[in-house]
Structures are given as structure tokens and as C-alpha cells.
Protein backbone atom coordinates (compact mmCIF):
# COMPACT_ATOMS: atom_id res chain seq x y z
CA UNK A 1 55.97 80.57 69.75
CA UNK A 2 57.95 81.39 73.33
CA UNK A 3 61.13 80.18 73.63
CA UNK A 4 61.28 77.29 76.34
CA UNK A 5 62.81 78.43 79.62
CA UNK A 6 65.36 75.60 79.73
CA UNK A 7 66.45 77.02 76.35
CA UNK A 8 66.81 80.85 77.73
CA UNK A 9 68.65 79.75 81.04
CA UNK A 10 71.07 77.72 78.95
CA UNK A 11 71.96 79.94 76.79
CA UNK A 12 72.44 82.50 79.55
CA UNK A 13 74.96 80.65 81.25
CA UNK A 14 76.49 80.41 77.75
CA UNK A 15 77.13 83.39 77.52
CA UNK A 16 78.23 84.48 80.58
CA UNK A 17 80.60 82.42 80.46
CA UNK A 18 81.79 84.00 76.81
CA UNK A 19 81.32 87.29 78.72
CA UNK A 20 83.80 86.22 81.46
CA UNK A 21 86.37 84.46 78.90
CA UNK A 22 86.56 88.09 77.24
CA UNK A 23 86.45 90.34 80.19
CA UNK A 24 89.27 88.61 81.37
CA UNK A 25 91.47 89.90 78.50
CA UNK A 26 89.67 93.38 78.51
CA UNK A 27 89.72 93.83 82.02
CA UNK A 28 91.50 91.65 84.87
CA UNK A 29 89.25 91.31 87.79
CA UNK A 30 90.24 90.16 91.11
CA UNK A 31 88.43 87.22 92.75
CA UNK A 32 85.42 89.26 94.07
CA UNK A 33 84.69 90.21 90.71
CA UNK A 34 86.28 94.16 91.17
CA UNK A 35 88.09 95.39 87.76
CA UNK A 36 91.86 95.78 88.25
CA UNK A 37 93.52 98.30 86.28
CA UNK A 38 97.07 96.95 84.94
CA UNK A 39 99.81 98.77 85.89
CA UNK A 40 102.09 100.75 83.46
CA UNK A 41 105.45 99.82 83.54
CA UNK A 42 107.48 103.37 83.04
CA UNK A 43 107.36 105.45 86.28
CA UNK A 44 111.22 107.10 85.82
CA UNK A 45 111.41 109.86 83.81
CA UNK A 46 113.84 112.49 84.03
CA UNK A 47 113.27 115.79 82.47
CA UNK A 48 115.59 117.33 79.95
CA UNK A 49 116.97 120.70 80.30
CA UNK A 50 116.13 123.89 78.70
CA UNK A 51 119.65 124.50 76.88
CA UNK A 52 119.82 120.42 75.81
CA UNK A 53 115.97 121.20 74.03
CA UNK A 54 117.14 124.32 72.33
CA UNK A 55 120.56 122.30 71.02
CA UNK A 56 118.39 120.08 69.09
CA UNK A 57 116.02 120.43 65.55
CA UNK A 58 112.17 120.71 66.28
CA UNK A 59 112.04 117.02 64.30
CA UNK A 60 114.45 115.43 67.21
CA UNK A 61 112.70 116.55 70.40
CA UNK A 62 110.95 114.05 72.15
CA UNK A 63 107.28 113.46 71.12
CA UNK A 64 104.42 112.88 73.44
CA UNK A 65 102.03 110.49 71.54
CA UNK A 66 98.41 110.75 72.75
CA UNK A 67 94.70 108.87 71.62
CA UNK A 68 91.90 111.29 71.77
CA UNK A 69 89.61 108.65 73.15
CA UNK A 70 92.08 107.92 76.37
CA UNK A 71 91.36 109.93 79.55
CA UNK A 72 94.88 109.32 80.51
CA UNK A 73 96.25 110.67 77.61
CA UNK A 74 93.74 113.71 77.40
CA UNK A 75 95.33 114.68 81.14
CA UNK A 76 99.00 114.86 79.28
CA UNK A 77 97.24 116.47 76.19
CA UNK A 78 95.47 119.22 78.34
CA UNK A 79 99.08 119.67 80.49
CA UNK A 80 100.72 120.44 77.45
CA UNK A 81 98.31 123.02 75.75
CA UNK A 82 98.10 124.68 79.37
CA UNK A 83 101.65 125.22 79.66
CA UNK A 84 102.35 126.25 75.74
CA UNK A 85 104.85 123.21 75.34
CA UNK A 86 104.54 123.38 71.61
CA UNK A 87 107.53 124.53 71.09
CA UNK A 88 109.80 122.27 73.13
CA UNK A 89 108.04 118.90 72.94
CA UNK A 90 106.17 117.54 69.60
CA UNK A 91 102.29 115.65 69.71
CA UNK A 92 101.58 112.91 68.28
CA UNK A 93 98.09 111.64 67.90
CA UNK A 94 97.61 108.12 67.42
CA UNK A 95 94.18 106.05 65.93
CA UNK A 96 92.48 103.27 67.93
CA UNK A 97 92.25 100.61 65.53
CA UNK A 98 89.38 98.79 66.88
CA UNK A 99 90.02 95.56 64.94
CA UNK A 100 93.60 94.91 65.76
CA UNK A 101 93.45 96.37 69.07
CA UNK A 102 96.12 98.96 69.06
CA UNK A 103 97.06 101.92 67.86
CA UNK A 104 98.03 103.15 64.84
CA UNK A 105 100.34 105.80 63.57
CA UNK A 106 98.85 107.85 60.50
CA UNK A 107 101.31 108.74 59.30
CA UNK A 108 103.92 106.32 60.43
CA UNK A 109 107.30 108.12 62.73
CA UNK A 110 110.34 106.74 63.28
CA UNK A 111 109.29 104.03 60.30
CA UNK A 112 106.54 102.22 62.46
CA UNK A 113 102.67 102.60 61.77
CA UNK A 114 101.75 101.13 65.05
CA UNK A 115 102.21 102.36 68.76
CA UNK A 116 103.53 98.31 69.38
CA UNK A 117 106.46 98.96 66.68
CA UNK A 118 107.50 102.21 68.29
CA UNK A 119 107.96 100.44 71.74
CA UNK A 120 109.90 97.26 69.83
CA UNK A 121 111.70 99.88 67.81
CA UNK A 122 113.19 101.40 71.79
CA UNK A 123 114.18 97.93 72.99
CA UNK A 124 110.88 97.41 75.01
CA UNK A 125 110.39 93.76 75.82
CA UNK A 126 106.79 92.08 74.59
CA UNK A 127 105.65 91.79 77.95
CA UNK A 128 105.33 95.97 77.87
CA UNK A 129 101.60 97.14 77.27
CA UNK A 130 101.83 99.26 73.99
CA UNK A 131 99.36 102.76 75.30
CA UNK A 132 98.86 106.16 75.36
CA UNK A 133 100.21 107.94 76.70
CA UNK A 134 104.22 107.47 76.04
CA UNK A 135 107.16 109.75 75.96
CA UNK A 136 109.48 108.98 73.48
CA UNK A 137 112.60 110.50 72.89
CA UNK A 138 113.79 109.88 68.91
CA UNK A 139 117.64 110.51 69.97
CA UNK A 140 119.11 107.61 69.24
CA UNK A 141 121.05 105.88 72.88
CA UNK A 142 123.94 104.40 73.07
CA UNK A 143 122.51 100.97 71.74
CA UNK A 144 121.79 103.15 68.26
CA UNK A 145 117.90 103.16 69.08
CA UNK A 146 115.09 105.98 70.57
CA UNK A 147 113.92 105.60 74.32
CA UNK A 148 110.44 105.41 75.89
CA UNK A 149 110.35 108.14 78.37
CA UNK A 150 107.44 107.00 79.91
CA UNK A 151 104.08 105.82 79.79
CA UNK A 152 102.31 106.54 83.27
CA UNK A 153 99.67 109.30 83.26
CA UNK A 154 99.95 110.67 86.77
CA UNK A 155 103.83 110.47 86.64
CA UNK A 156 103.72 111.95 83.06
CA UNK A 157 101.84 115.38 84.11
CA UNK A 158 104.47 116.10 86.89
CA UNK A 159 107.07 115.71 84.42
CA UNK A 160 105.10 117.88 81.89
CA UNK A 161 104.31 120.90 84.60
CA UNK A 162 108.04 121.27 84.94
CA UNK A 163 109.08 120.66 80.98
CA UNK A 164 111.30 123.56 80.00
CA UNK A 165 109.13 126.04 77.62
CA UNK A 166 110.44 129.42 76.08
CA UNK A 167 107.05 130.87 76.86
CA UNK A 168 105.58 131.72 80.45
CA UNK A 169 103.85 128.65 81.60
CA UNK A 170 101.51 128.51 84.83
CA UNK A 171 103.00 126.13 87.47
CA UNK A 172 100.09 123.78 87.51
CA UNK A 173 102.13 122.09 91.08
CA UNK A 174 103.06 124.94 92.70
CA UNK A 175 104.98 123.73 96.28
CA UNK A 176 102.57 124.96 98.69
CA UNK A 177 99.48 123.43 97.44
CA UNK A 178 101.42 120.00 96.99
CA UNK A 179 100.13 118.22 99.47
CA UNK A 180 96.72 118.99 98.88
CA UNK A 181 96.93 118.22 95.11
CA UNK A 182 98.54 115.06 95.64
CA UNK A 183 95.58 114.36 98.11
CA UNK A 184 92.94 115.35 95.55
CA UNK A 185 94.56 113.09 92.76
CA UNK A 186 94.69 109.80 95.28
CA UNK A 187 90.89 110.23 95.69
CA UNK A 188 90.33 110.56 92.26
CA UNK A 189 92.82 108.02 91.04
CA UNK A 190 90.89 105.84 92.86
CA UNK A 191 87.31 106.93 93.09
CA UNK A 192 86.86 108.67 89.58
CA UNK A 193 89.13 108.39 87.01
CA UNK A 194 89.22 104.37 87.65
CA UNK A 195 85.67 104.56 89.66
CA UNK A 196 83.92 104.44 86.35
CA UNK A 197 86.04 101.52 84.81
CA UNK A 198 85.16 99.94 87.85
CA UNK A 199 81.15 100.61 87.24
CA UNK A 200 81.75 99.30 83.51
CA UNK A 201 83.82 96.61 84.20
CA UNK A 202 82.48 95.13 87.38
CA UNK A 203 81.92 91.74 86.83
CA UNK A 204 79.00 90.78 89.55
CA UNK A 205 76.64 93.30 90.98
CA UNK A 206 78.41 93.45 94.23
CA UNK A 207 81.18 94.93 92.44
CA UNK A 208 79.24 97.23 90.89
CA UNK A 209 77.78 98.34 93.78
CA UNK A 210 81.06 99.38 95.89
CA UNK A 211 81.98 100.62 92.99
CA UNK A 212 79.01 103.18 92.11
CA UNK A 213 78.97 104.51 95.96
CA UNK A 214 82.69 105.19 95.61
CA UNK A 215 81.93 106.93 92.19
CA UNK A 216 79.40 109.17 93.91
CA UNK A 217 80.38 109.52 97.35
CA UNK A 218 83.62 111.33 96.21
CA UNK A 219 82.14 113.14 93.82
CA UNK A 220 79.34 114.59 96.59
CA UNK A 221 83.19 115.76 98.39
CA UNK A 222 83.97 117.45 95.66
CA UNK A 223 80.96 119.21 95.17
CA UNK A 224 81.12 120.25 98.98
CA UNK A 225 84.85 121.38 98.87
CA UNK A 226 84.41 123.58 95.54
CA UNK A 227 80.80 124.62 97.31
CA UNK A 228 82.85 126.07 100.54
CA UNK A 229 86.53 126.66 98.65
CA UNK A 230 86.19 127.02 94.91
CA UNK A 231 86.33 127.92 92.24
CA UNK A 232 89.10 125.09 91.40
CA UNK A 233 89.69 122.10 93.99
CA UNK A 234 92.39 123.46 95.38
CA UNK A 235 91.05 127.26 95.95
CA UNK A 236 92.10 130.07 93.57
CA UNK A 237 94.35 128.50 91.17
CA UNK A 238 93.51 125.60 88.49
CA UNK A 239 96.17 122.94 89.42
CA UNK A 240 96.80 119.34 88.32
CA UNK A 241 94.00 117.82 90.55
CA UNK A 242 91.36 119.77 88.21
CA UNK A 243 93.71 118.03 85.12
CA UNK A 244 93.05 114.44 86.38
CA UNK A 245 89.31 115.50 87.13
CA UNK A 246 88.45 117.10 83.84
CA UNK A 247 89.04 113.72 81.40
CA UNK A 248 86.16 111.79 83.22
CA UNK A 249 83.26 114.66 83.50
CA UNK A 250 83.75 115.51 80.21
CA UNK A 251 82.80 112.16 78.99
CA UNK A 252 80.49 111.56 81.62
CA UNK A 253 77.17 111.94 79.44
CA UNK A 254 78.60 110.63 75.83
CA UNK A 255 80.07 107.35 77.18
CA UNK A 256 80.48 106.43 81.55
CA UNK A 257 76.48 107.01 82.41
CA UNK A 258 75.23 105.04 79.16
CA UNK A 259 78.03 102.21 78.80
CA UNK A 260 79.66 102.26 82.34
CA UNK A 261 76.27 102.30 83.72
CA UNK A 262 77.18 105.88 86.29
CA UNK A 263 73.31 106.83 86.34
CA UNK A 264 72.72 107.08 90.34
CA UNK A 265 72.69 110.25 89.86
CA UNK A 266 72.99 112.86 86.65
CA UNK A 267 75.60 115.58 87.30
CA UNK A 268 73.85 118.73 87.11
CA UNK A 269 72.65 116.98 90.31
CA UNK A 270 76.13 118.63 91.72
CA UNK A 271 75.74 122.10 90.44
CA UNK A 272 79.22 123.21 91.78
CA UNK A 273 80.73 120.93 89.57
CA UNK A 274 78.48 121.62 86.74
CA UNK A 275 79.83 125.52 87.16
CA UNK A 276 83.47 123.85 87.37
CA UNK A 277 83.36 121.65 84.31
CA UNK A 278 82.04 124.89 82.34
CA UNK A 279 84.46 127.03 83.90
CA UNK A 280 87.68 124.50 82.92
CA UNK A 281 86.52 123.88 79.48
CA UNK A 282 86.24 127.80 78.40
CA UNK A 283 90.25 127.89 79.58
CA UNK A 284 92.49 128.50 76.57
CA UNK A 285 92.94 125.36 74.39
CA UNK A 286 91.04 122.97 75.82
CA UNK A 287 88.13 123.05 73.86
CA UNK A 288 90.75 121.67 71.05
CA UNK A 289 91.66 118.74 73.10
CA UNK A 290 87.70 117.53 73.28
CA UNK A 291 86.41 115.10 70.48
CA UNK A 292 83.46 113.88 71.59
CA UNK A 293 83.54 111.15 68.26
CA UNK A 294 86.07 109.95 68.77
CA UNK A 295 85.33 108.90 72.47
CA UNK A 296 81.89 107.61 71.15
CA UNK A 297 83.26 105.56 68.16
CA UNK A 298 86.31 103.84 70.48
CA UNK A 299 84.54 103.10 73.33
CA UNK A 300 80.98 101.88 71.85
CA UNK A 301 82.94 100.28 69.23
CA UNK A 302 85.75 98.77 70.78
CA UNK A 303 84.60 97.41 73.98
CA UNK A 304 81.96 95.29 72.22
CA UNK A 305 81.58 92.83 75.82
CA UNK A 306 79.78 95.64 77.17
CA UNK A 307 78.13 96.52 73.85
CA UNK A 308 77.96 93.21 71.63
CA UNK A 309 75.89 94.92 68.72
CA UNK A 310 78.57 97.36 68.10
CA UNK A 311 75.89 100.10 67.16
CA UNK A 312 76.90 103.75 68.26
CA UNK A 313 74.54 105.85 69.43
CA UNK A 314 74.09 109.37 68.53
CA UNK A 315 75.09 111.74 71.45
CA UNK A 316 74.24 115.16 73.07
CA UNK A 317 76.32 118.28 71.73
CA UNK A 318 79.51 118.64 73.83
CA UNK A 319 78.99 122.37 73.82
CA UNK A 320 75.53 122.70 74.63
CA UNK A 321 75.81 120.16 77.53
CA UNK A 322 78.54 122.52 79.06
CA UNK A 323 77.04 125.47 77.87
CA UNK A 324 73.86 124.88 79.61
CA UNK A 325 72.36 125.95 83.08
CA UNK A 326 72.22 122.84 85.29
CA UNK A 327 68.16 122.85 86.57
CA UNK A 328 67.43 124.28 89.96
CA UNK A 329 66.82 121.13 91.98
């Protein structure tokens, strides 16, 4: 027996309406429907110097805590195996705990299991979103307590690229590409990086729509500028614009083209960038800071508006995705 119309339509507005009530804690949309990424609220840090690092015990330098799943923590993840900072900064990988909606500490530091106790634990008020990635600094201040660093991505891999290491370390900023780097990381601020939230998170298909020709107007720049000046976006050198790039493509087929809905186009339809996403992931380390699981499990299984039934789905094999030719079109 059909269901009656008058049943379907009802409970389609019924939902939506759940859909919207959720969303709106998810992801904050302005009035037009267009996601709105909160902003973090540590943008200060200032970086410590060599001879202060080397004065203290490897268990009291300041930790960077990362989430595997998090694109803005892999950027901070990927700065620090680049640059060899093993030996003057500690990592700290944290758990998405899908059902509390945080993340957890296994095992616990500084006596807290959660990322939320670590920022009551430095005097943070409650109104401070607890996420990766933070800077903490265990030392205790002058109120007897450690200090958040910082918890802004983009500000967080300048202060990385000039964190005092005892090993040679590439300058991933180097002066006289600044301008161009910080012009490549305002497009894809924008564009990429928090294009395909907007895709996902778009809350009307006008939304969508501005969002998805953003997505892939930019990227059609980038293939043309790495076509004409490559092999990284800013000519001979890899640099922090290919950092804040890398995060997104790499998770482009396991999570933003099935759940964020990016399929205008696949990218081996940009076969410079297909070359450039190969080329960055053979660099040394970086493989180590890829878990494609991880990313599948956290965002299938945490963002259940977009995904209600929860269910995972099996994905394509990191490696042989990168691995691969991209077809002759």
C-alpha cells in the first residue's frame, strides 16, 4: 500500500525542520542559508626561543595536540614532521568521541582525559570552543596553571615554520615568496579548505550552488598556475600554501565528494593537481600523517545530519588513489 502524499509532505517538513534545529548547532548559517565557520579565539602566539626550549625536560615543552580526522590540525601535523620539530615540541593526538562530542585524551596529560578539561585546566573561560588544533604550554604561569598557546590553524603554521629545531628545517615562508603564499592561502581559506564545508553544510540549494562554483572555479586556478608555474603553487619550492592545500585533496574521494556532495567534477579531471597531490604525499613523513579511517569513521559517524543512518561506507585505498595515473581526458 503507497503511502498517502499528505503523509510524505508532512513528514518532510518534519524533518526539515529537525534538520535545521541540528544544523544550527553543527554548523551556524547566515540568513541566506551559507555555512559560517566559527571563529577560533587564540590568534597571539609568541614563539619561544631556542636556548629557553633546550633549558627545559622533553616532558615540559609545549605540546601541540592534533585529531587525525581535522584538516586544520593535519596542516600543523604536516608543518611539524616537515620541519623535524620532534625534538623541541611534543604531539599529542587526541580521539573524536563521537557520542560526547569532543575529544578525548588516551591517555589523559596534565590529569584531564578530555581536550575541554585541558582548556579549563589553563583558565579558558566556557565560552572557548575546545578543538584541534591547540598549543599548550605545561609550564605552569604565574597563576600556578599551563597556557593555551593557541588554537588557530593558519596562525599556528606561521608560528610552527619559525619554531626553533636543533635539526635543519626548510623555511616553508621564506620572505620573498610571502606575498604570494599569503595570496594562495586567502583563496584557499576561502574557496577550499572551507569551500567544501560550505558544499556539506549549505543549508538551501542556492547555497550550495555559490558554494560548489567557488569550490571548482579556484581549483580550475590552481590547476592553470601549477600547469604554467609548477611543480608547487608557488614555483620551485613546497611552501605553506601547498600545507593548507594538501588536508582537503587528500580527503577529497573518502569523505568531501560522497558526504559534502563536491562531485561537479572528479579530480583527475585537473591532472596538474593529480601530479601535485602525488608529488606532496611521497615527501618525507607525510604518508604517516594520513589515516584515511579515521577521517571515514569521524566524519560519516559524527555528522549524522548529513548522514542520519550512521553507516560507514567502505572506501578506495589511499595509496592506490594517489598512486594511480589520472585518465587521459
Amino acid at each position: 500500500m503507497s503511502i498517502p502524499p499528505i503523509v510524505v509532505a508532512t513528514a518532510r517538513k518534519g524533518w526539515r525542520w529537525q534538520w535545521n534545529q541540528l544544523m544550527n548547532e553543527l554548523a551556524p548559517a547566515d540568513q541566506h542559508g551559507n555555512y559560517q565557520r566559527p571563529k577560533s579565539q587564540h590568534q597571539h602566539t609568541v614563539v619561544p626561543t631556542r636556548d629557553e626550549l633546550r633549558a627545559r625536560s622533553q616532558e615540559n615543552l609545549p605540546h601541540l595536540i592534533i585529531g587525525r580526522s581535522c584538516p586544520w590540525a593535519h596542516r600543523t601535523w604536516l608543518v611539524y614532521k616537515l620541519r623535524n620539530l620532534e625534538s623541541s615540541l611534543n604531539l599529542l593526538i587526541s580521539k573524536a568521541d563521537q557520542k560526547a562530542g569532543r575529544w578525548q585524551m588516551e591517555p589523559a596529560w596534565l590529569g584531564c582525559d578530555s581536550l575541554l578539561d585541558i582548556y579549563r585546566k589553563c583558565g579558558e573561560p566556557p565560552t572557548h570552543r575546545a578543538t584541534v588544533p591547540t598549543l599548550v604550554d605545561p609550564k605552569p604561569t604565574t597563576k600556578n596553571q599551563p597556557h593555551l598557546l593557541g588554537n588557530e590553524s593558519s596562525q599556528l603554521i606561521e608560528v610552527l615554520n619559525k619554531w626553533p629545531t636543533i635539526s635543519n628545517a626548510p623555511d616553508l615562508s621564506p620572505i620573498a615568496l610571502k606575498n604570494e603564499i599569503e595570496s594562495w592561502k586567502e583563496l584557499l581559506q576561502t574557496a577550499v579548505n572551507n569551500g567544501v564545508y560550505r558544499c556539506g553544510f549549505a543549508r538551501n540549494q542556492l547555497a550550495y550552488d555559490k558554494a560548489c562554483k567557488e569550490l571548482f572555479d579556484a581549483l580550475k586556478k590552481i590547476e592553470r598556475s601549477l600547469s604554467n608555474k609548477g611543480p608547487w603553487l608557488c614555483g620551485n619550492q613546497i611552501t605553506l600554501a601547498d600545507v593548507c592545500l594538501f588536508p582537503t585533496l587528500i580527503r577529497w574521494e573518502m569523505v568531501y565528494k560522497p558526504l559534502f556532495g563536491c562531485s561537479q567534477e572528479p579530480l583527475w579531471f585537473f591532472p596538474k593537481i593529480w601530479e601535485w597531490r602525488q608529488r606532496f604525499l611521497t615527501q618525507p613523513k607525510v604518508l604517516e600523517t594520513c589515516d584515511p579511517n579515521a577521517w571515514r569513521n569521524d566524519y560519516f559517524g559524527a555528522l549524522f545530519p548529513l548522514r542520519p543512518n550512521s553507516i560507514v561506507p567502505s572506501g578506495p585505498d589511499l595509496v592506490k588513489i594517489v598512486n594511480s595515473q589520472a585518465p587521459l581526458l
